[in-house]
Protein backbone atom coordinates (compact mmCIF):
# COMPACT_ATOMS: atom_id res chain seq x y z
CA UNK A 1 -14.23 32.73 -16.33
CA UNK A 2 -16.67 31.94 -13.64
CA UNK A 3 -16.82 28.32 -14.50
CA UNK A 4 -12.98 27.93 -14.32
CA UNK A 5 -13.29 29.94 -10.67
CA UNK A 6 -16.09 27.55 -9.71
CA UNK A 7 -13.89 24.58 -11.14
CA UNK A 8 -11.01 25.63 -8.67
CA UNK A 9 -12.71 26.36 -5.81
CA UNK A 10 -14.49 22.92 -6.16
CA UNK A 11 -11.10 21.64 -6.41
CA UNK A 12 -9.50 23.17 -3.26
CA UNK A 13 -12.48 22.37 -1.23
CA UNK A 14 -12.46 18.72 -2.50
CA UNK A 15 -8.52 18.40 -1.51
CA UNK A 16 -8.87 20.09 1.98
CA UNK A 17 -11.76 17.14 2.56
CA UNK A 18 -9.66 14.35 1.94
CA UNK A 19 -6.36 15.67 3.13
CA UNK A 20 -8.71 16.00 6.82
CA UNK A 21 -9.97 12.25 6.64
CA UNK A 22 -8.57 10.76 9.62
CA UNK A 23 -6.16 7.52 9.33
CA UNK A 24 -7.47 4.04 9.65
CA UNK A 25 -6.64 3.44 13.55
CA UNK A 26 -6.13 -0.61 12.12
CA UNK A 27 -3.04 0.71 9.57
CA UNK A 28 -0.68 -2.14 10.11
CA UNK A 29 2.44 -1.48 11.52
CA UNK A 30 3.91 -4.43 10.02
CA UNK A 31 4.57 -7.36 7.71
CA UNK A 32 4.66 -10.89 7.82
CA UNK A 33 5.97 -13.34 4.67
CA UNK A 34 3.34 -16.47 5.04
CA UNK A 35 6.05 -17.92 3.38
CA UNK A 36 8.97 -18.17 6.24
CA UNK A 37 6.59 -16.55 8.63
CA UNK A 38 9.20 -13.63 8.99
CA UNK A 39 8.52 -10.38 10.55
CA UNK A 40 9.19 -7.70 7.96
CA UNK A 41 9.06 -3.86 7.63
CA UNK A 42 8.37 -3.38 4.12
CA UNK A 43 7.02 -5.92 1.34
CA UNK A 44 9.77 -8.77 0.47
CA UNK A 45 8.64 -9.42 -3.13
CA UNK A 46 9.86 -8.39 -6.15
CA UNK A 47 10.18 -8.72 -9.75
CA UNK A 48 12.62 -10.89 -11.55
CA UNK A 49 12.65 -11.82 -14.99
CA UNK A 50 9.03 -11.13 -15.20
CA UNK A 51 7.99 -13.18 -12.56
CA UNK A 52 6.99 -12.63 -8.71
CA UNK A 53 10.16 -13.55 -6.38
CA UNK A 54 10.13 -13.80 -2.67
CA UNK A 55 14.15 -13.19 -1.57
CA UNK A 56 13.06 -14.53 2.19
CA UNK A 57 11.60 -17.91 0.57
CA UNK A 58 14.20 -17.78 -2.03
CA UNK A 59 11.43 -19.26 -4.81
CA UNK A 60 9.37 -18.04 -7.72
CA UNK A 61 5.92 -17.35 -6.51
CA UNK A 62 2.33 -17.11 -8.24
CA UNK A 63 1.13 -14.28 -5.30
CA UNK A 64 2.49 -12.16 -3.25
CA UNK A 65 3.16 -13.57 0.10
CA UNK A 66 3.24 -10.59 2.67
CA UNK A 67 0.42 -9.84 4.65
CA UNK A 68 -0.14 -7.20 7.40
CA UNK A 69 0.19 -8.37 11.08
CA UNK A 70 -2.53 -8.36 13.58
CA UNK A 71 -5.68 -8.06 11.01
């Protein structure tokens, strides 16, 4: 009974930790396809028939070709 307590409390302290990290000032606020060198809100690639697609580029790629602006 007292480990399980201890176990909990370990838990909730743990949580309340990393929920007070602060955010990474540098989080990009957006996108960029390398590809067509289009400015994008949300990742352009996606899956089709088991292979990586960029819809922008309109080809089958090997990586993924967005890539946060201003690093």
């Amino acid at each position: 009974m007292v480990r399980l307590l201890t176990l909990s409390l370990g838990t909730v302290v743990l949580a309340g930790l990393v929920s007070a990290l602060p955010v990474s000032p540098k989080a990009p606020t957006a996108l960029q396809c390398t590809l067509t060198g289009q400015k994008i809100e949300t990742c352009c690639c996606e899956q089709r028939e088991g292979k990586l697609y960029c819809p922008l580029a309109k080809k089958t790629i090997e990586q993924c070709c967005c890539q946060p602006i201003g690093d």
